[in-house]
C-alpha atoms as a PDB file:
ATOM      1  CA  UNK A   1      -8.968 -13.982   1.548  1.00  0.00           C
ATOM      2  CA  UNK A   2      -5.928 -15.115   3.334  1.00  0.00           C
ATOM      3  CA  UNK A   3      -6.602 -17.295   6.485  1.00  0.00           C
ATOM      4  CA  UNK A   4      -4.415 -15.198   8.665  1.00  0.00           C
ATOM      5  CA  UNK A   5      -6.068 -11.675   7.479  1.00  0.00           C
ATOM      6  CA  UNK A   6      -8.965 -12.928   8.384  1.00  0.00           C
ATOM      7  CA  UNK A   7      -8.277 -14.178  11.757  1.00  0.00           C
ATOM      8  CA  UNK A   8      -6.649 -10.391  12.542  1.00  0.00           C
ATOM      9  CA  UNK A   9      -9.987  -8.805  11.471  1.00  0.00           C
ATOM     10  CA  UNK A  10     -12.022 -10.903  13.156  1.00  0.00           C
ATOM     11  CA  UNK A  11      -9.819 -10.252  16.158  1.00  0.00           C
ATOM     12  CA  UNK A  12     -10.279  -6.126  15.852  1.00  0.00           C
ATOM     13  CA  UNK A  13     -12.488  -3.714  14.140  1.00  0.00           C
ATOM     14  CA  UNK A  14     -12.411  -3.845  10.948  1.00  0.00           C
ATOM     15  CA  UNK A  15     -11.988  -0.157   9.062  1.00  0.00           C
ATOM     16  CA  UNK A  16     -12.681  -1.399   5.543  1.00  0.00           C
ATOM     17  CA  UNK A  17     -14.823  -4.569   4.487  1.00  0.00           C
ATOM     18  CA  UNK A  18     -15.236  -5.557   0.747  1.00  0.00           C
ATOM     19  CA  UNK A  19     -16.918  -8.821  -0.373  1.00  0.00           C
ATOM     20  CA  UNK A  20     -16.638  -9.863  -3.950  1.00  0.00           C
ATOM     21  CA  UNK A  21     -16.289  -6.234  -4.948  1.00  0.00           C
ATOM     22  CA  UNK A  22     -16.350  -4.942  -8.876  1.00  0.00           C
ATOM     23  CA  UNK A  23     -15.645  -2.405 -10.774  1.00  0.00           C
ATOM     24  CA  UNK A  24     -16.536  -1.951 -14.662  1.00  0.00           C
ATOM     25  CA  UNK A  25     -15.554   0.783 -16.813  1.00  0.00           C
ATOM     26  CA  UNK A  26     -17.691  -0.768 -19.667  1.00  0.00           C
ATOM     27  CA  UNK A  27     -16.851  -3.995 -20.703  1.00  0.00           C
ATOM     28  CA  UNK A  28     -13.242  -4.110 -18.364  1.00  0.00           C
ATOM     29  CA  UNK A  29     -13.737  -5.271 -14.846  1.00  0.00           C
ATOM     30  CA  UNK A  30     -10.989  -3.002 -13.950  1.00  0.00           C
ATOM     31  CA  UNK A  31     -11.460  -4.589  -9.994  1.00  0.00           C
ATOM     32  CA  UNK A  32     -12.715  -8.114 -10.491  1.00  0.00           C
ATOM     33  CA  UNK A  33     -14.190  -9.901  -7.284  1.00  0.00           C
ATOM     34  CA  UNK A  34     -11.817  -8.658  -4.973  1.00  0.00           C
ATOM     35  CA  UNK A  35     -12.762  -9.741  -0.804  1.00  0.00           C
ATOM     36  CA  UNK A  36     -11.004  -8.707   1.501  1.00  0.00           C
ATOM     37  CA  UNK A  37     -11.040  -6.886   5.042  1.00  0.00           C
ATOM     38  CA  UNK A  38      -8.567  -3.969   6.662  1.00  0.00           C
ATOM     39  CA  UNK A  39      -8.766  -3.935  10.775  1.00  0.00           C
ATOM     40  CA  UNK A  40      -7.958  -1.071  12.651  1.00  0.00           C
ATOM     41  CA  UNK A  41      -4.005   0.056  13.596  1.00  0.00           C
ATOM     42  CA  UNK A  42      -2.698  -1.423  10.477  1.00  0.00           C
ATOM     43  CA  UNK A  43      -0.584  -0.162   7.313  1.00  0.00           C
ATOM     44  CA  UNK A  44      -1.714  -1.409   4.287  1.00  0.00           C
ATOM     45  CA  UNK A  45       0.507  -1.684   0.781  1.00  0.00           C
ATOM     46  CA  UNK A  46      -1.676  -1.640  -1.785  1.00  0.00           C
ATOM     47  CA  UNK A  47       0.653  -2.891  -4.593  1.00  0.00           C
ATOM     48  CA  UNK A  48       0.327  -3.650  -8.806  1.00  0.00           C
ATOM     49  CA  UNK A  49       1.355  -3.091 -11.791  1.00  0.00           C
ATOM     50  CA  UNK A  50       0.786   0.117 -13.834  1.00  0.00           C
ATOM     51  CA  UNK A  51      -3.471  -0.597 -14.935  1.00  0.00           C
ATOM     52  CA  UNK A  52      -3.848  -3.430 -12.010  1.00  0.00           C
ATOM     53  CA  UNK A  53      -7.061  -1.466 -10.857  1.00  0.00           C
ATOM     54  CA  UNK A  54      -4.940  -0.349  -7.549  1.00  0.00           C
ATOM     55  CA  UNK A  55      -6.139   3.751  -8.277  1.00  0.00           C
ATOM     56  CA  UNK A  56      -9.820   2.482  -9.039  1.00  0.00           C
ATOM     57  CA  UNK A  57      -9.908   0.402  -6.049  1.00  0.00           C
ATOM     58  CA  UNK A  58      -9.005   3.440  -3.861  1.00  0.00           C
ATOM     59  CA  UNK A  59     -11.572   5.458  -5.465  1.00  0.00           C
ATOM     60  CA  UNK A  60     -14.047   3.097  -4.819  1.00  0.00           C
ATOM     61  CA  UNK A  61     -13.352   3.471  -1.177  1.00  0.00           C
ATOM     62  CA  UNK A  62     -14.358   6.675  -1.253  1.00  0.00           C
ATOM     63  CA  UNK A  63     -17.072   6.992  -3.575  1.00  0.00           C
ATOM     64  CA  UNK A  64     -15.782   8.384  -6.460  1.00  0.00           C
ATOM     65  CA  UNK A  65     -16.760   4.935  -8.695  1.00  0.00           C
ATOM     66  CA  UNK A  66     -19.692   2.785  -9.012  1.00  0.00           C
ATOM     67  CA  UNK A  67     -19.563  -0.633  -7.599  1.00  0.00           C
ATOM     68  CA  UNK A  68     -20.841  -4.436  -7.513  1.00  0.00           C
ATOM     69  CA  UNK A  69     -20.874  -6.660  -4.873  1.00  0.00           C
ATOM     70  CA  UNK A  70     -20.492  -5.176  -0.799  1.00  0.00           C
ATOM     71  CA  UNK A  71     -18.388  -2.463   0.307  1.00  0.00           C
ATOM     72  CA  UNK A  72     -18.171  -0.700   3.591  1.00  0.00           C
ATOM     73  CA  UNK A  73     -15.661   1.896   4.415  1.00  0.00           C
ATOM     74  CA  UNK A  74     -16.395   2.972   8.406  1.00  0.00           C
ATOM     75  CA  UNK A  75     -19.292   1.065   8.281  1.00  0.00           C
ATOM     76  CA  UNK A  76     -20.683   3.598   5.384  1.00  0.00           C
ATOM     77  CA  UNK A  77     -21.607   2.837   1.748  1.00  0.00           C
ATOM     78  CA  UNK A  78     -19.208   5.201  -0.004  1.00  0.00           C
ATOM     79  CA  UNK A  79     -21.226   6.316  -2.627  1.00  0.00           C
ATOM     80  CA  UNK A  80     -24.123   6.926  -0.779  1.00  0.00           C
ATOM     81  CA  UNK A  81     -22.998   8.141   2.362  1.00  0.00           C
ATOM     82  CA  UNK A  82     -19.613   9.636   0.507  1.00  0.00           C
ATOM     83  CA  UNK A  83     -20.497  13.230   2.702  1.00  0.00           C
ATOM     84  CA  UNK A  84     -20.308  11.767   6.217  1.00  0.00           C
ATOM     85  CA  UNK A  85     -17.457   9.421   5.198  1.00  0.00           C
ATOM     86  CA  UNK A  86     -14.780  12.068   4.279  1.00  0.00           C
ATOM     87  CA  UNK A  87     -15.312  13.224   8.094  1.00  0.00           C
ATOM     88  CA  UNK A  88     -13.360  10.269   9.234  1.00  0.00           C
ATOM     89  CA  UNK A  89     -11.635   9.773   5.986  1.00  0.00           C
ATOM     90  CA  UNK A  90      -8.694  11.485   3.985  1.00  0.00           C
ATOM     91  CA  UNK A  91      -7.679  10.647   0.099  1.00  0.00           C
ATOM     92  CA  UNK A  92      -4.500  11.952  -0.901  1.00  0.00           C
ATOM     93  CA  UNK A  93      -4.867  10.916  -4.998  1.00  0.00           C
ATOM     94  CA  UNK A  94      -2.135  10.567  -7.177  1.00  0.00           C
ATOM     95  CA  UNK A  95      -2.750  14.142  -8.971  1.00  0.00           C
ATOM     96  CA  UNK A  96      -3.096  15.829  -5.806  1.00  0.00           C
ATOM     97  CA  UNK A  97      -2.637  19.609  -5.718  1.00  0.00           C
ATOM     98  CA  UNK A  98      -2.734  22.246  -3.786  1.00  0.00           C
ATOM     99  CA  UNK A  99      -3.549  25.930  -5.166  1.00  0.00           C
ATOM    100  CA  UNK A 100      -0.478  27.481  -6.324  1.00  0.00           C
ATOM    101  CA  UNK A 101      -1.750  31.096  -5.696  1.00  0.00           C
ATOM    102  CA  UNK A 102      -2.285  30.485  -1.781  1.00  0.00           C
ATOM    103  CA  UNK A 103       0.111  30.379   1.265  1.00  0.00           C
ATOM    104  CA  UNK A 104       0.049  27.802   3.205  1.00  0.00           C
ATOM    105  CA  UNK A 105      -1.291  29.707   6.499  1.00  0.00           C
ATOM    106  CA  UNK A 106      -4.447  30.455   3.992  1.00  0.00           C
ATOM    107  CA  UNK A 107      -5.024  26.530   3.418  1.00  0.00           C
ATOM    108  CA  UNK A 108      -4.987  25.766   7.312  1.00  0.00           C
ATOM    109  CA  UNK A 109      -7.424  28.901   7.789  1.00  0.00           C
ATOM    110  CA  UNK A 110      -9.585  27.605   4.851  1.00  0.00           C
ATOM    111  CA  UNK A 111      -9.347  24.212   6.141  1.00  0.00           C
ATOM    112  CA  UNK A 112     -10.624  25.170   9.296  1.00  0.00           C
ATOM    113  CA  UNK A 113     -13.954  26.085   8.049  1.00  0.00           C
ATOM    114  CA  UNK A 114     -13.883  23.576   5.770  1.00  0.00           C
ATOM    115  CA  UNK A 115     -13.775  20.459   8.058  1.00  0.00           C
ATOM    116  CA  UNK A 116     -14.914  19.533  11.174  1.00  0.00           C
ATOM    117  CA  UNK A 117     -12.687  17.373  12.440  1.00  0.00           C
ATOM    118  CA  UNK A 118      -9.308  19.421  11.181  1.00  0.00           C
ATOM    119  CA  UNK A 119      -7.228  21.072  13.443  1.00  0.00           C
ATOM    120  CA  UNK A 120      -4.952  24.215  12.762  1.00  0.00           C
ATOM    121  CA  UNK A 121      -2.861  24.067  16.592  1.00  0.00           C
ATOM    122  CA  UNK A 122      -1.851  20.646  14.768  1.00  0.00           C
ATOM    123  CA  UNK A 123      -1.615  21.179  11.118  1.00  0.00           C
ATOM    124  CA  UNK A 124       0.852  24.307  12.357  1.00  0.00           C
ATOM    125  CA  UNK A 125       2.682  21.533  14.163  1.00  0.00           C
ATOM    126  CA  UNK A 126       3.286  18.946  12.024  1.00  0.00           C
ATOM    127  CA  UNK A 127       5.089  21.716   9.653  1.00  0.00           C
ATOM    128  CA  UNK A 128       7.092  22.455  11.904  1.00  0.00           C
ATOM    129  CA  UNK A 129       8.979  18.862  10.831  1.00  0.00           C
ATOM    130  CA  UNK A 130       9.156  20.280   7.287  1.00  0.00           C
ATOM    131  CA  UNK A 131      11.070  23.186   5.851  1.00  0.00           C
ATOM    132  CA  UNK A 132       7.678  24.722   4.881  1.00  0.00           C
ATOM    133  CA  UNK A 133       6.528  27.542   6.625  1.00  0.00           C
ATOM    134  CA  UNK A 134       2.694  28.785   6.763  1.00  0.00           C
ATOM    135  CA  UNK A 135       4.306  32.111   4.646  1.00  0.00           C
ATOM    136  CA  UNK A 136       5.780  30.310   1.796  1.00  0.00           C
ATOM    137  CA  UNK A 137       3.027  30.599  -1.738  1.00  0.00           C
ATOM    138  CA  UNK A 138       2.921  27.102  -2.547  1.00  0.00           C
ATOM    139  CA  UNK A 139       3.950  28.286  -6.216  1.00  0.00           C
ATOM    140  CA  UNK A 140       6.865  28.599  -4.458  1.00  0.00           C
ATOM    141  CA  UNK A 141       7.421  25.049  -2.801  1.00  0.00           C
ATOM    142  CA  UNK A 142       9.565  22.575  -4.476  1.00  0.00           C
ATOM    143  CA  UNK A 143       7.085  19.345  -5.368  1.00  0.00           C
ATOM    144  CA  UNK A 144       8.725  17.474  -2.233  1.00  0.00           C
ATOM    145  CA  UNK A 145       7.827  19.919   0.051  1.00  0.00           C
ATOM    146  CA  UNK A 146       4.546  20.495  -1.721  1.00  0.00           C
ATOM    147  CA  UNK A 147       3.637  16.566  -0.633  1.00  0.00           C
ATOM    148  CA  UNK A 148       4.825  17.220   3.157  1.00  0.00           C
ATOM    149  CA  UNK A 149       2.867  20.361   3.292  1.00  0.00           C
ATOM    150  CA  UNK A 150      -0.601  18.237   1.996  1.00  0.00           C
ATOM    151  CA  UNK A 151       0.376  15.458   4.490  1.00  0.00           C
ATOM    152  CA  UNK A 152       0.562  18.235   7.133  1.00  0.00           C
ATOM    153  CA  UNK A 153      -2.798  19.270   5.837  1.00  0.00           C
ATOM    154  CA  UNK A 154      -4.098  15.539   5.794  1.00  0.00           C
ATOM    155  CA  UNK A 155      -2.981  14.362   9.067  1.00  0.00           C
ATOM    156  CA  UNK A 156      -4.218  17.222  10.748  1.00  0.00           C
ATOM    157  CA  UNK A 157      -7.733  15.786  10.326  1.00  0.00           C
ATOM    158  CA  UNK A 158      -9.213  13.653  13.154  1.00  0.00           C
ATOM    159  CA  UNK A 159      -9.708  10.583  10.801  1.00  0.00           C
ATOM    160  CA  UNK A 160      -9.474   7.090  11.353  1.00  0.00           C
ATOM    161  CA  UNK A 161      -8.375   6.077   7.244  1.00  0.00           C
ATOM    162  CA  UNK A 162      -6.192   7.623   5.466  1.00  0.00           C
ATOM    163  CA  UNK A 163      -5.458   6.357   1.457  1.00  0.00           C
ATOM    164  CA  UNK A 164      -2.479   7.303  -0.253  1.00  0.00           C
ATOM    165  CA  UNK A 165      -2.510   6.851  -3.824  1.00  0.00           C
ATOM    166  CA  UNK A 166       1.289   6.961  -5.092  1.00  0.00           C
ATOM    167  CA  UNK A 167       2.134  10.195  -2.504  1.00  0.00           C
ATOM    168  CA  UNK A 168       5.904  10.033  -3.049  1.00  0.00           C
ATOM    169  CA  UNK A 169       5.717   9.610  -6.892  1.00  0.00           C
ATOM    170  CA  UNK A 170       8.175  11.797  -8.371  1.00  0.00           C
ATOM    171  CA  UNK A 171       9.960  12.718  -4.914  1.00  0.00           C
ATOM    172  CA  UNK A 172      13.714  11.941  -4.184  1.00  0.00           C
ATOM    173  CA  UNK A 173      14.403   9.113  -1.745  1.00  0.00           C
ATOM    174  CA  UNK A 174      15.405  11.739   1.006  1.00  0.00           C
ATOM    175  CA  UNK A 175      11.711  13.591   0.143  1.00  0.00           C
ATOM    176  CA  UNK A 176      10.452  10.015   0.396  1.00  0.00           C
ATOM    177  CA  UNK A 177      11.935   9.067   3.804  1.00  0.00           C
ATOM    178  CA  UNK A 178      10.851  12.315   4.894  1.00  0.00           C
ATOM    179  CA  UNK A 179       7.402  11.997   4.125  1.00  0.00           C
ATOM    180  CA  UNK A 180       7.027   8.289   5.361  1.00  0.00           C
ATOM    181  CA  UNK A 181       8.865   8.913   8.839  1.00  0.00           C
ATOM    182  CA  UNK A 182       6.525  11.946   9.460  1.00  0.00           C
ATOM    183  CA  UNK A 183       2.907   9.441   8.244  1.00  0.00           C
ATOM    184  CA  UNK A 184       4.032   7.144  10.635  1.00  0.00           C
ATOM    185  CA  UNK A 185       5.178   9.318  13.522  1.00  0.00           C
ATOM    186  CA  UNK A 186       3.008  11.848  13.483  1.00  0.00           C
ATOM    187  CA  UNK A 187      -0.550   9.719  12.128  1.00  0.00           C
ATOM    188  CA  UNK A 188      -0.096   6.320  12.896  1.00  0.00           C
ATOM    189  CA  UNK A 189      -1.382   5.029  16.613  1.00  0.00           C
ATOM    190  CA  UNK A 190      -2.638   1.940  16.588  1.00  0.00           C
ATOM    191  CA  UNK A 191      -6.191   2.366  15.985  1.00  0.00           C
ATOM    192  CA  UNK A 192      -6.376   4.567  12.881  1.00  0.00           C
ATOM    193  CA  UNK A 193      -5.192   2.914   9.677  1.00  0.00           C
ATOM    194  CA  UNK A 194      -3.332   3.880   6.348  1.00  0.00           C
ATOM    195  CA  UNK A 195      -3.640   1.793   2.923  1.00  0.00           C
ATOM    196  CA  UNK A 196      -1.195   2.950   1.018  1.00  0.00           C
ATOM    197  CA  UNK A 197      -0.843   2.576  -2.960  1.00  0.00           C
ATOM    198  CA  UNK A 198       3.290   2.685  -4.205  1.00  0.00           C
ATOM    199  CA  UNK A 199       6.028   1.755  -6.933  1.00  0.00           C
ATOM    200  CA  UNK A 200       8.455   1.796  -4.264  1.00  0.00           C
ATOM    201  CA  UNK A 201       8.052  -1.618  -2.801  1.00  0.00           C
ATOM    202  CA  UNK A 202      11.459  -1.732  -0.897  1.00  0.00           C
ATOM    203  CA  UNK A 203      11.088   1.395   0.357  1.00  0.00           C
ATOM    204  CA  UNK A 204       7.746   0.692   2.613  1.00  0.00           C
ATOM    205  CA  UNK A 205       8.256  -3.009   3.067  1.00  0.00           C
ATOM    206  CA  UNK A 206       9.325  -2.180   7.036  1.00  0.00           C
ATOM    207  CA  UNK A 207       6.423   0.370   7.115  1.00  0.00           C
ATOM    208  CA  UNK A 208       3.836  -2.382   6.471  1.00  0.00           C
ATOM    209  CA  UNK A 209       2.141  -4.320   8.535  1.00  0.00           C
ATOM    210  CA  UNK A 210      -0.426  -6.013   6.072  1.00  0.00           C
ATOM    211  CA  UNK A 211      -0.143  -6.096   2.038  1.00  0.00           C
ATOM    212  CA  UNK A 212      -2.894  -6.458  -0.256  1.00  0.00           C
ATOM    213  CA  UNK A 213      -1.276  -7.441  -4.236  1.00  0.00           C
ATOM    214  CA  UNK A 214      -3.511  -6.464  -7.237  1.00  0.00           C
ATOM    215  CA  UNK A 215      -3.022  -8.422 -10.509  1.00  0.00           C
ATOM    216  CA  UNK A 216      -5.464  -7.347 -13.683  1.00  0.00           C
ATOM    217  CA  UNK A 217      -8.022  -6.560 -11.242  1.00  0.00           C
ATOM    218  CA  UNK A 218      -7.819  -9.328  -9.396  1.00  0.00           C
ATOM    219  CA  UNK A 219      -6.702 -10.076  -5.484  1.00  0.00           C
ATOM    220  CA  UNK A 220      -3.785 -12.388  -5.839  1.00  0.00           C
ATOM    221  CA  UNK A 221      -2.562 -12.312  -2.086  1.00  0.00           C
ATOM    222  CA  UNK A 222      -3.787 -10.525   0.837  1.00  0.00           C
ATOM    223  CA  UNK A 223      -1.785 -10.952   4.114  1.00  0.00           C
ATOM    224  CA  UNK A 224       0.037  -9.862   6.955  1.00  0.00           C
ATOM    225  CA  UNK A 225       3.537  -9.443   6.823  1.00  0.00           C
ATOM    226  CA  UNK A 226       4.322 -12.018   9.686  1.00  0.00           C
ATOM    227  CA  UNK A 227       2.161 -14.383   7.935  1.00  0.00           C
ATOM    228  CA  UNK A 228       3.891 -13.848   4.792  1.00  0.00           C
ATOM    229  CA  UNK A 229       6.906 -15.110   6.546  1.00  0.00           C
ATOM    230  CA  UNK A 230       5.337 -17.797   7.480  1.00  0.00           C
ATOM    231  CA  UNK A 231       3.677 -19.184   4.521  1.00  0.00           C
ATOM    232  CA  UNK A 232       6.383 -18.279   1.889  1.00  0.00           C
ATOM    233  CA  UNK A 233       9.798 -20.058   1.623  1.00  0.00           C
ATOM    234  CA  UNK A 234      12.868 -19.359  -0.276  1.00  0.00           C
ATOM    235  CA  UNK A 235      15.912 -21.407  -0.612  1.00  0.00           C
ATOM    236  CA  UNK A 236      19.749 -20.288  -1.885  1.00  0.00           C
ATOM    237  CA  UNK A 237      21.160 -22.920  -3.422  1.00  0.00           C
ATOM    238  CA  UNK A 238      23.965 -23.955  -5.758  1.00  0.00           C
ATOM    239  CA  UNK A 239      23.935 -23.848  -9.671  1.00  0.00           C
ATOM    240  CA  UNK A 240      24.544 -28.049  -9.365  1.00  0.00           C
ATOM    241  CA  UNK A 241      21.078 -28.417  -7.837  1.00  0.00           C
ATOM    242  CA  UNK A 242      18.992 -25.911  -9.732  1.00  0.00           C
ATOM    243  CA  UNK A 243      17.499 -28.538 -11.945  1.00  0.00           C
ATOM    244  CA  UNK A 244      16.422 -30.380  -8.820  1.00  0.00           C
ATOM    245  CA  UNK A 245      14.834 -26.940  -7.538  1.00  0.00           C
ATOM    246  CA  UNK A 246      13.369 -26.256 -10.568  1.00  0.00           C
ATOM    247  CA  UNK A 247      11.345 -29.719 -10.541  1.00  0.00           C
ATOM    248  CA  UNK A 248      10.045 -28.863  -7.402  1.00  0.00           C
ATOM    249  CA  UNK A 249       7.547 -25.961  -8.970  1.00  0.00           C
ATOM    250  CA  UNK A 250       8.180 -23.100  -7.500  1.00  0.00           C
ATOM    251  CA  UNK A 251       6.907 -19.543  -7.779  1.00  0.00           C
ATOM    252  CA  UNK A 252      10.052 -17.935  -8.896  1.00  0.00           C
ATOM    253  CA  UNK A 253      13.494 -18.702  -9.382  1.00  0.00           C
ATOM    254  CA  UNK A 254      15.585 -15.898  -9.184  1.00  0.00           C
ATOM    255  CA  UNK A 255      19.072 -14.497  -8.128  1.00  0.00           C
ATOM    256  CA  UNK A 256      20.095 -13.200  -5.051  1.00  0.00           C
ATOM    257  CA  UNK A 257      24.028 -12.189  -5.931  1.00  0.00           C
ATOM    258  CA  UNK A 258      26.936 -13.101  -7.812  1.00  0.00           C
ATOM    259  CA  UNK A 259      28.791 -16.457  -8.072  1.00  0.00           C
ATOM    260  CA  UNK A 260      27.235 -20.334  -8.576  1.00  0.00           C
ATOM    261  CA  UNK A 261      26.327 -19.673  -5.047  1.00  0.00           C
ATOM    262  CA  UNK A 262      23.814 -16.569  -5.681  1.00  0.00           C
ATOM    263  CA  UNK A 263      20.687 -18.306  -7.100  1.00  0.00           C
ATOM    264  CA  UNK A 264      17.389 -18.660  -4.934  1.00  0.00           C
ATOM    265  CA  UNK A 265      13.741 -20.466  -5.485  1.00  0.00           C
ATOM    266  CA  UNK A 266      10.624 -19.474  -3.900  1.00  0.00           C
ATOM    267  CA  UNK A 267       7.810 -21.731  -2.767  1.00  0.00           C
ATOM    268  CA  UNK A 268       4.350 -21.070  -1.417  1.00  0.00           C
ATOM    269  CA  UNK A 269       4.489 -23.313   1.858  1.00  0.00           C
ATOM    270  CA  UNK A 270       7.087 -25.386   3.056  1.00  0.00           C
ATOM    271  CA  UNK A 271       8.904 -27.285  -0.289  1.00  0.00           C
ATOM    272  CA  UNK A 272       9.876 -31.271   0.243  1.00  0.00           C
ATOM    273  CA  UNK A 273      12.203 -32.344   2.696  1.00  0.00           C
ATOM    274  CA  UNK A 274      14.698 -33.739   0.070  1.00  0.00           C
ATOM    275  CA  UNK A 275      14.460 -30.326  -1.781  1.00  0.00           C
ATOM    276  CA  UNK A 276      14.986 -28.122   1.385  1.00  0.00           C
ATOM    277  CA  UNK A 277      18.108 -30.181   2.250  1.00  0.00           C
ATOM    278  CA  UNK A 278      19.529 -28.852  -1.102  1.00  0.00           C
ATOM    279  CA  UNK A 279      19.861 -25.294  -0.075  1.00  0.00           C
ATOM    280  CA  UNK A 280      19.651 -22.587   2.469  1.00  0.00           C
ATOM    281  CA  UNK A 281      16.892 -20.611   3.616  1.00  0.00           C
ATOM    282  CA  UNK A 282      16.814 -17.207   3.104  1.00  0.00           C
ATOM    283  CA  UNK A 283      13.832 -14.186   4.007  1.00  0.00           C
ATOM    284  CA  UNK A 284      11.767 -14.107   0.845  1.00  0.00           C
ATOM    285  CA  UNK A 285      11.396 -10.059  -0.080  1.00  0.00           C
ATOM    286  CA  UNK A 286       8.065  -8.417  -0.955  1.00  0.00           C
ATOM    287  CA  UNK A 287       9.572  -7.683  -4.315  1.00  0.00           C
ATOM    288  CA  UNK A 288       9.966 -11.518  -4.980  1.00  0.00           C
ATOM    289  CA  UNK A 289       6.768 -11.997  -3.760  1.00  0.00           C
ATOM    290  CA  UNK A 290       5.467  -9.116  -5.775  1.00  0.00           C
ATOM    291  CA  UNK A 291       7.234 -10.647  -9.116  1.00  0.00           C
ATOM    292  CA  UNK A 292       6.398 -13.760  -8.045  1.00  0.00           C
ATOM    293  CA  UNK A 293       2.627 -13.671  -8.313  1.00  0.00           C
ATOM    294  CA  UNK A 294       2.560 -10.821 -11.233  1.00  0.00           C
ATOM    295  CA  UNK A 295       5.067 -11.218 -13.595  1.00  0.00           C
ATOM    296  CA  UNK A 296       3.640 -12.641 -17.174  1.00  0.00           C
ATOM    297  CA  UNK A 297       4.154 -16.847 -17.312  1.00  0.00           C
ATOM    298  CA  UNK A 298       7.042 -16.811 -19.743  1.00  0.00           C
ATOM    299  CA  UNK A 299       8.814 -14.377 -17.701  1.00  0.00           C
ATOM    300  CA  UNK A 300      11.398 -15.528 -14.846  1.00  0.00           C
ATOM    301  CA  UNK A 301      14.166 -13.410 -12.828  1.00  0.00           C
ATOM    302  CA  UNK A 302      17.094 -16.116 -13.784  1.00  0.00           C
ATOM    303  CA  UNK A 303      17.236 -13.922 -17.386  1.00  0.00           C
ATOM    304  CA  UNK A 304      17.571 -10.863 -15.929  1.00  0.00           C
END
């Protein structure tokens, strides 16, 4: 685990704790020996590639798969104490639904007496940011406000985690900014925290405080976003001097617009003085970062 990480959970309670955690589905270790911890007040990206074990790890979070290794969610064992953990809990999954037959007034009422912690006055409040109203059939609802009326649902719980497998997937980017805006508005207060699992990297990136990157089950980075900017560097530089970049090693070359001007090279840490007079440093993006430390060996973003 990341140095930095570490230091921030040390320095706050930590929500989520995991310490060389696995999980099998037979022979695949679809999380392999992944540490790491989440402190309160933070927003977590949880990101991957399509079968990086980023779902699996969130189910393990809250019981719903087996495990190896230590895991504590709340200071609960999720499996075994999966009951008193979804009080202070919410999982949105991926395939979340809602029941297409009932208006949404129905859900808060059922939701009432189905959850302790879950308040109508507020669920009733938070849609009044949406364009759902507790008369619309959800049959009716179009899939983006489907997602804001869950959230509504979700938020309205008295919960100190929330876990967001892919909630925007499918949604427009004005659904998106919508839903995001109203998670961190309406949820978000500096002691609860949200890990959230998404495609859209550059989307979130200013949402997140922390970032957590999955790579065939295993933990390739986990770090805060200030720390990020700290640790990585990236240089522009000039076509004349890319072979003089490119013997420096670093994570990814790549290009960053048009012109013999518009290539860039990322390094983990500070590169050598003699190569850092060569170019110009520029903010290294999540999604560099992301490709960076995921993409297959033969791969680089110069072919592209």
């Amino acid at each position: 685990m990341n140095a930095a990480m570490t230091e921030t959970a040390n320095a706050a309670e930590s929500l989520v704790e995991a310490r060389d955690l696995t999980v099998r589905y037979g022979a695949k270790r679809a999380v392999d020996g992944v540490s790491f911890s989440i402190p309160k007040g933070r927003v977590v990206g949880l990101l991957g590639h399509n079968g990086a074990g980023k779902s699996t790890l969130m189910k393990a979070m809250v019981g719903l798969a087996p495990t190896e290794g230590a895991l504590s969610v709340l200071g609960l064992n999720p499996v075994q104490d999966r009951v008193a953990l979804l009080e202070s809990a919410c999982y949105i999954p991926d395939v979340a639904t809602l029941p297409r037959w009932a208006r949404v007034g129905e859900l808060i009422s059922m939701m009432s007496g189905l959850h302790p912690h879950f308040s109508a006055e507020r669920a009733r409040a938070l849609l009044k940011r949406t364009s759902v109203s507790p008369r619309d059939k959800v049959k009716n609802l179009s899939k983006g406000m489907v997602v804001q009326a869950h959230l509504s649902l979700v938020a309205a719980i008295d919960a100190r985690l929330m876990i967001l497998d892919e909630p925007t997937l499918g949604l427009d980017v004005l659904s998106r900014k919508a839903f995001y805006e109203m998670l961190i508005d309406e949820w978000c207060d500096g002691e609860r925290s949200v890990v959230i699992s998404t495609h859209q990297v550059e989307e979130i990136e200013s949402l997140l405080s922390d970032v957590l990157m999955l790579n065939e089950g295993k933990l390739v980075l986990a770090i805060s976003l200030e720390a990020m900017d700290q640790r990585f560097v990236a240089l522009s530089h000039d076509a004349s001097v890319a072979e003089d970049m490119a013997a420096a090693h670093p994570l990814l070359k790549y290009r960053v617009g048009p012109g013999p001007n518009g290539s860039a090279a990322l390094f983990d840490g500070p590169p050598p003085a003699s190569v850092e007079a060569l170019g110009r440093r520029v903010r290294p993006s999540l999604v560099d970062l992301f490709v960076a430390l995921t993409r297959k060996p033969e791969l680089d973003r110069t072919q592209f």
